[in-house]
C-alpha atoms as a PDB file:
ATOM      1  CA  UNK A   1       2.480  45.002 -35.445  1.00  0.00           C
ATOM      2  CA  UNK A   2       2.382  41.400 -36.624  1.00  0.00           C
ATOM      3  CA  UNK A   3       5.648  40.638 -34.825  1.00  0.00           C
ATOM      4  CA  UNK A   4       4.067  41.861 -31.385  1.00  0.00           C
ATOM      5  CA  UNK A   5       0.969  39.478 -32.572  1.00  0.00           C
ATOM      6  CA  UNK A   6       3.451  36.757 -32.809  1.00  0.00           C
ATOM      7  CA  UNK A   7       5.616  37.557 -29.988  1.00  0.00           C
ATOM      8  CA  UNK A   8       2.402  38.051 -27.604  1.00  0.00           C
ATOM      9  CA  UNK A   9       0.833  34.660 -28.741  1.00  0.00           C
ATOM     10  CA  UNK A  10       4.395  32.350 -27.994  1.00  0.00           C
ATOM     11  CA  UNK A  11       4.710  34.243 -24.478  1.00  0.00           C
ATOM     12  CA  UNK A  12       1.252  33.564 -23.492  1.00  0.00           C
ATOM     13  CA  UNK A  13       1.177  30.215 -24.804  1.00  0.00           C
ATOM     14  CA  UNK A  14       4.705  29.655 -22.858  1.00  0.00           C
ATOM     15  CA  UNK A  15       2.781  31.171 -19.576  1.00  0.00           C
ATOM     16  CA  UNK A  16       0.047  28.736 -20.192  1.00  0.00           C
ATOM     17  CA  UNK A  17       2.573  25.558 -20.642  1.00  0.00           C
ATOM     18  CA  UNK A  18       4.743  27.005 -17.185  1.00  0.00           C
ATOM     19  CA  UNK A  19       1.045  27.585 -15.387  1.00  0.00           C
ATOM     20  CA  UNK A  20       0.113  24.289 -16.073  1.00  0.00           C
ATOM     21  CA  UNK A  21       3.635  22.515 -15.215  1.00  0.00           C
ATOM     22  CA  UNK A  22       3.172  24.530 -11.962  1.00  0.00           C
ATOM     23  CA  UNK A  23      -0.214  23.660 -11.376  1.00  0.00           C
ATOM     24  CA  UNK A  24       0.430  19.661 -12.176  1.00  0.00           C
ATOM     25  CA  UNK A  25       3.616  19.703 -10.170  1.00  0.00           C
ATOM     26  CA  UNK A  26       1.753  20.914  -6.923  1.00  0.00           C
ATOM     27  CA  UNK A  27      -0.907  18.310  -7.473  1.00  0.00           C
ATOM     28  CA  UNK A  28       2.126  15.804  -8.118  1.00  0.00           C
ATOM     29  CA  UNK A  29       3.111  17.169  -4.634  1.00  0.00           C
ATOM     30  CA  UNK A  30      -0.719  16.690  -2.788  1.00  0.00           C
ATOM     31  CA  UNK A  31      -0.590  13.175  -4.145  1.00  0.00           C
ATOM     32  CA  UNK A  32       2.393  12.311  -2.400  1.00  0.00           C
ATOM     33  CA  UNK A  33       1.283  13.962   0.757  1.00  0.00           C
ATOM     34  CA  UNK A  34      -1.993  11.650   0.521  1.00  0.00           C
ATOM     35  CA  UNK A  35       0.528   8.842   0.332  1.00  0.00           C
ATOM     36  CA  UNK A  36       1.768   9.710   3.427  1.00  0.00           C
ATOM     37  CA  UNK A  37      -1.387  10.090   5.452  1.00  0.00           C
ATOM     38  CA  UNK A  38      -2.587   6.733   3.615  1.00  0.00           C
ATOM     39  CA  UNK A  39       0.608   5.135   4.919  1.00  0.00           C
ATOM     40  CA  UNK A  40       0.306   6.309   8.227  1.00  0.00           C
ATOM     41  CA  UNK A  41      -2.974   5.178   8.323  1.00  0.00           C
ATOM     42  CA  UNK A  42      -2.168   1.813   7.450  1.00  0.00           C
ATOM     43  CA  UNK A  43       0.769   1.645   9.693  1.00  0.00           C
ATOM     44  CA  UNK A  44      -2.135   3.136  12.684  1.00  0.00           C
ATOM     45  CA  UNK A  45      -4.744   0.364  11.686  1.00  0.00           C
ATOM     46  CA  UNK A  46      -1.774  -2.110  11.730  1.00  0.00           C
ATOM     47  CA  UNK A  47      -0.932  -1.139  15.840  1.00  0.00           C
ATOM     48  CA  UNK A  48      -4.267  -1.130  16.485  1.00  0.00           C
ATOM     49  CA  UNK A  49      -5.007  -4.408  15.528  1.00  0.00           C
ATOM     50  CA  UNK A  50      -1.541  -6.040  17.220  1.00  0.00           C
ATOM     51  CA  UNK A  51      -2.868  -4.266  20.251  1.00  0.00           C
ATOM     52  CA  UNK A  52      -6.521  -5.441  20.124  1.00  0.00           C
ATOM     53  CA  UNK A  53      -5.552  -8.708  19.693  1.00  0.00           C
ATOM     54  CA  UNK A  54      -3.716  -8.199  23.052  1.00  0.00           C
ATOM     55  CA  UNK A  55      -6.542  -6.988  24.863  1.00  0.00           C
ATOM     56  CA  UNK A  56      -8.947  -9.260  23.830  1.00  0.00           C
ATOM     57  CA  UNK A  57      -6.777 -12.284  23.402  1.00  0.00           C
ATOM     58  CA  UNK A  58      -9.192 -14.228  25.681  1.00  0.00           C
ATOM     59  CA  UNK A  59     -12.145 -13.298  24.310  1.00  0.00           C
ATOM     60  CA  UNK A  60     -14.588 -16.522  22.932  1.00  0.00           C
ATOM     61  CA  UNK A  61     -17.097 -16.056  20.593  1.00  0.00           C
ATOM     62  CA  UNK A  62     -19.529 -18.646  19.342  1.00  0.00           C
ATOM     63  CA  UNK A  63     -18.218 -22.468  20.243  1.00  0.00           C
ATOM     64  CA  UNK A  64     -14.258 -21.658  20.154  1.00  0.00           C
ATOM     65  CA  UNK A  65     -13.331 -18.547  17.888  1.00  0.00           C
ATOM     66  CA  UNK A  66     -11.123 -16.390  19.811  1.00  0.00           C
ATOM     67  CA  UNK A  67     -10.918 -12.441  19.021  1.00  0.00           C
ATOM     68  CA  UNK A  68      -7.447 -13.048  18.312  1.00  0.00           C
ATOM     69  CA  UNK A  69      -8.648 -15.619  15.325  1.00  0.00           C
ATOM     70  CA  UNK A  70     -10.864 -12.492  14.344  1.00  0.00           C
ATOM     71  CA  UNK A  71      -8.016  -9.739  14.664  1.00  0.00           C
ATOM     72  CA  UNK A  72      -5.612 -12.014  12.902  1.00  0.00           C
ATOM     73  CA  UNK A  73      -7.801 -12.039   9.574  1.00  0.00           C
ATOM     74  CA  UNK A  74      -8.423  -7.971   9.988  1.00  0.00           C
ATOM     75  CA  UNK A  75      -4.799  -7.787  10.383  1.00  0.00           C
ATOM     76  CA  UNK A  76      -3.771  -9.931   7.371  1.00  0.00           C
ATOM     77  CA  UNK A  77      -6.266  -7.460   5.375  1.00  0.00           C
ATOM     78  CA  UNK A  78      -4.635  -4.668   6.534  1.00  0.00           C
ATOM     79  CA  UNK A  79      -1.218  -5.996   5.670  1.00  0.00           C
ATOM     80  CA  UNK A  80      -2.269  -6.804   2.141  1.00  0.00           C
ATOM     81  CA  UNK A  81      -4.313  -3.614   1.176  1.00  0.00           C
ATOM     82  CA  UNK A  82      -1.337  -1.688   2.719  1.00  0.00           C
ATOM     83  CA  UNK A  83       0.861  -3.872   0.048  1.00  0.00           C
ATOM     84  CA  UNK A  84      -1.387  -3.382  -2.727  1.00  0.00           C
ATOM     85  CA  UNK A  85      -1.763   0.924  -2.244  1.00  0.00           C
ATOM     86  CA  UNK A  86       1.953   0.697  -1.789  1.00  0.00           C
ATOM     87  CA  UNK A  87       2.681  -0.212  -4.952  1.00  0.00           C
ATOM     88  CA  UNK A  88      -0.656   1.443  -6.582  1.00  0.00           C
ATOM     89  CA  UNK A  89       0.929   4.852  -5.066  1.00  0.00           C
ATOM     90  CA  UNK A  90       4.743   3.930  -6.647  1.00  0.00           C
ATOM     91  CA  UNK A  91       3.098   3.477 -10.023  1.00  0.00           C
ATOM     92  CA  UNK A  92       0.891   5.736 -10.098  1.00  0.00           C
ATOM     93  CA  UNK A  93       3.566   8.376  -8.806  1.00  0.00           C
ATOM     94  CA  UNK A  94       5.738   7.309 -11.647  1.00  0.00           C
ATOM     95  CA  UNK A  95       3.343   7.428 -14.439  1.00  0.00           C
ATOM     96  CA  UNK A  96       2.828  11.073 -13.435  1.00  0.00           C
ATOM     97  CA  UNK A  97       6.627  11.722 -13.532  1.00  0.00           C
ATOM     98  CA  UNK A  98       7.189   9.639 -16.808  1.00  0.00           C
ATOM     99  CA  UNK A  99       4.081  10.200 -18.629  1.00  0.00           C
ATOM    100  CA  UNK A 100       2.667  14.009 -17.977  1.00  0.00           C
ATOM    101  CA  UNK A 101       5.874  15.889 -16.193  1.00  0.00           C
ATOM    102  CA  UNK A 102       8.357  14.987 -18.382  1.00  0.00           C
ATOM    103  CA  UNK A 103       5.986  15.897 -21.738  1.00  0.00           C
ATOM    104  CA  UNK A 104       5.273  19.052 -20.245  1.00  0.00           C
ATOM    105  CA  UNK A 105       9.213  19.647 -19.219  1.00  0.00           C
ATOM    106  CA  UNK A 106       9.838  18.881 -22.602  1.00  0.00           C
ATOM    107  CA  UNK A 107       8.833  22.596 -23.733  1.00  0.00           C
ATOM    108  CA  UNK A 108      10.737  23.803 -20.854  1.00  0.00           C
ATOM    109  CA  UNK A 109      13.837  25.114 -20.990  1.00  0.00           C
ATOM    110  CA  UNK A 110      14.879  23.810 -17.551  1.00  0.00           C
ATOM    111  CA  UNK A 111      13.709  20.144 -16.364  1.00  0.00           C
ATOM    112  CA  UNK A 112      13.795  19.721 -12.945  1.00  0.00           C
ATOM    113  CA  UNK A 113      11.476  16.447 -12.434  1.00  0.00           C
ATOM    114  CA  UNK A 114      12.982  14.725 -14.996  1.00  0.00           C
ATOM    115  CA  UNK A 115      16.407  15.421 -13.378  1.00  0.00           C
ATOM    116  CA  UNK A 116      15.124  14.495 -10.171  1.00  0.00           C
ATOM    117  CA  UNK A 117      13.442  11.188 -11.620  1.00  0.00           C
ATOM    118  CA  UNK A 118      16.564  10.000 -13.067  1.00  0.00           C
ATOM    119  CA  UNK A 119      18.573  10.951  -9.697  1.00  0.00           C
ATOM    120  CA  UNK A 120      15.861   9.020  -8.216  1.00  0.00           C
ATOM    121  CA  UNK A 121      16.442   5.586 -10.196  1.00  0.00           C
ATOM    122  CA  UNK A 122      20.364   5.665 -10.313  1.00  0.00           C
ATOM    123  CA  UNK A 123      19.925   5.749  -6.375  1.00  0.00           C
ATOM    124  CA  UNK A 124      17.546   2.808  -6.702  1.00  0.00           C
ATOM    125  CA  UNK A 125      19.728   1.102  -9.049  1.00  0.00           C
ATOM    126  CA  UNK A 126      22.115   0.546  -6.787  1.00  0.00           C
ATOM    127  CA  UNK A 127      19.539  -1.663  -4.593  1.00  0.00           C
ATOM    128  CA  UNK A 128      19.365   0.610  -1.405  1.00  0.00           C
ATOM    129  CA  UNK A 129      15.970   0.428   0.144  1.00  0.00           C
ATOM    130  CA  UNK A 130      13.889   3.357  -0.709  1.00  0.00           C
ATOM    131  CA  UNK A 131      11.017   4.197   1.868  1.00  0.00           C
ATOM    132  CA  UNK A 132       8.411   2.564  -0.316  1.00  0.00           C
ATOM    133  CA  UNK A 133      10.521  -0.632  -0.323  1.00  0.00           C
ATOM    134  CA  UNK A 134      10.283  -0.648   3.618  1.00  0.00           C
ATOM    135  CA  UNK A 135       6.362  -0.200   3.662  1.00  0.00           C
ATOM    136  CA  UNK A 136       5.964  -3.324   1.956  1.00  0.00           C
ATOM    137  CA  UNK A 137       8.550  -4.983   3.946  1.00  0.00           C
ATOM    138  CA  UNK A 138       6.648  -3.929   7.203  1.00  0.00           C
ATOM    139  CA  UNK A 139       3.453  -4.859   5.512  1.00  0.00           C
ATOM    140  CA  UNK A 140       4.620  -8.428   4.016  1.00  0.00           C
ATOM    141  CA  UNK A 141       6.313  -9.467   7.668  1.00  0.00           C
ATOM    142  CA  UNK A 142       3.212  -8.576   9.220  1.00  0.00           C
ATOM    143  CA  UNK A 143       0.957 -10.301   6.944  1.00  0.00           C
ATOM    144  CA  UNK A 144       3.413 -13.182   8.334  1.00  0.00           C
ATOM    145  CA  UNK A 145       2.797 -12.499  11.518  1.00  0.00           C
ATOM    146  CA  UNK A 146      -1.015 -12.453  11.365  1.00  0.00           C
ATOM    147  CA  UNK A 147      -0.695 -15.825   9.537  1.00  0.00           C
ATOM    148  CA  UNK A 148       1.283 -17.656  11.666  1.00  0.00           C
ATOM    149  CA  UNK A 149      -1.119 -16.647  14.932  1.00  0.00           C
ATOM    150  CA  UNK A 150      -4.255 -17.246  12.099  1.00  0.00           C
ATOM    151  CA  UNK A 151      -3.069 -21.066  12.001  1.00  0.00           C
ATOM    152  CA  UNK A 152      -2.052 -21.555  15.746  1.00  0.00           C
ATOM    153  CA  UNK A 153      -5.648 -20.136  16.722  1.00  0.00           C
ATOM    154  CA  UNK A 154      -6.971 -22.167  13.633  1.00  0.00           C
ATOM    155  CA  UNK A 155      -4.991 -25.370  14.212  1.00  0.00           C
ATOM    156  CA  UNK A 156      -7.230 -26.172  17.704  1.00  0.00           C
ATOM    157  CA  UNK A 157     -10.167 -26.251  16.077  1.00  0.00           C
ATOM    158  CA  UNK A 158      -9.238 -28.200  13.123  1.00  0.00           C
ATOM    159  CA  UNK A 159      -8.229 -30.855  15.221  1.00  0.00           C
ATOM    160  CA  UNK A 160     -11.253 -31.031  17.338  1.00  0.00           C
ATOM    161  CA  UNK A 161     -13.342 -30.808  14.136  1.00  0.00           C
ATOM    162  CA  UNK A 162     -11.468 -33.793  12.994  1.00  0.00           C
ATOM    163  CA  UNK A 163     -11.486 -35.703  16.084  1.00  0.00           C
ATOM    164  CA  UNK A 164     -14.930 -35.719  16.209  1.00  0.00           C
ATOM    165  CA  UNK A 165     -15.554 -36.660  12.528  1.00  0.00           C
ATOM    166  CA  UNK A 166     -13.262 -39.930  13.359  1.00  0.00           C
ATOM    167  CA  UNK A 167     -15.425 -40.471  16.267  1.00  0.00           C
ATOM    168  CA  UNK A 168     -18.352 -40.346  14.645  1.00  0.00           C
ATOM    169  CA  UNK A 169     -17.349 -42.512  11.639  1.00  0.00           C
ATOM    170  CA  UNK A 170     -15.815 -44.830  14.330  1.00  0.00           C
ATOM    171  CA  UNK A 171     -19.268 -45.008  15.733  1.00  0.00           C
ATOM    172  CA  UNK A 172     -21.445 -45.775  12.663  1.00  0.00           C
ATOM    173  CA  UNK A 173     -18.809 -48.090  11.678  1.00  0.00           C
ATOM    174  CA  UNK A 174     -18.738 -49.988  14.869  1.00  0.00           C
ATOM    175  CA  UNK A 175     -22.573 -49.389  15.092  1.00  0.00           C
ATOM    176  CA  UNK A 176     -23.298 -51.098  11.804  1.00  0.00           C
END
């Protein structure tokens, strides 16, 4: 009768462990769908602003800011807070593989994540591009992009601004 006790107690603490490792692996699973539909997001809001600045290219507001000035600060935004959730995503992703599936696999008698994991890093040992890798590629050569249309939109007005400070310390100078 004891024995049963005993045997009863390991199995259901063994469901419990394998109901958990199943519950934590499909949440594992929804967090890397959400990384996906953050990514695409990013990669949406990214078109979108390449293709307002297109549209409204010729757009003035104010004295001399152009919507394409405007777009090309919203775009190096984007490109940086898709950089940043990139890599929050990656470590995040691996701290739940490391950390929490791995422990739990541990009183497993199979470990599939753990397998997978270390599949996963002797593939990125050998310095092939993993998806991730291109996100922040796409989001660093935009970010580039944006910054190089930021200065030749900025560049203008810097040297009118400066043209008229000369001018006016030309004419108190010359005045005095």
């Amino acid at each position: 009768m004891k024995l049963e006790t005993e045997e009863r107690k390991i199995m259901d603490r063994d469901e419990m462990i394998l109901q958990e490792y199943k519950l934590y692996t499909e949440q594992k699973d929804n967090f890397i769908d959400r990384n996906f539909n953050t990514n695409r997001f990013y990669m949406i809001s990214f078109l979108a602003v390449i293709l307002a600045m297109i549209f409204t290219g010729n757009v003035v507001f104010m004295e001399r800011i152009t919507a394409t000035l405007l777009f090309s600060l919203i775009g190096i935004s984007v490109c940086a807070l898709w950089w940043m959730n990139v890599d929050s995503y990656n470590t995040l992703i691996k701290i739940k593989y490391a950390n929490v599936i791995e422990k739990i696999e541990e009183k497993l008698p199979i470990k599939p994540f753990t397998e997978e994991y270390k599949g996963i890093e002797e593939f990125r040992d050998k310095k092939v591009f993993m998806f991730s890798d291109i996100q922040k590629l796409i989001a660093v050569f935009g970010a580039l992009f944006f910054f190089a249309i930021f200065v030749s939109e900025v560049a203008p007005i810097v040297v009118r601004i400066t043209e008229k400070a000369l001018s006016i310390i030309g004419t108190v100078k010359g005045g005095i």
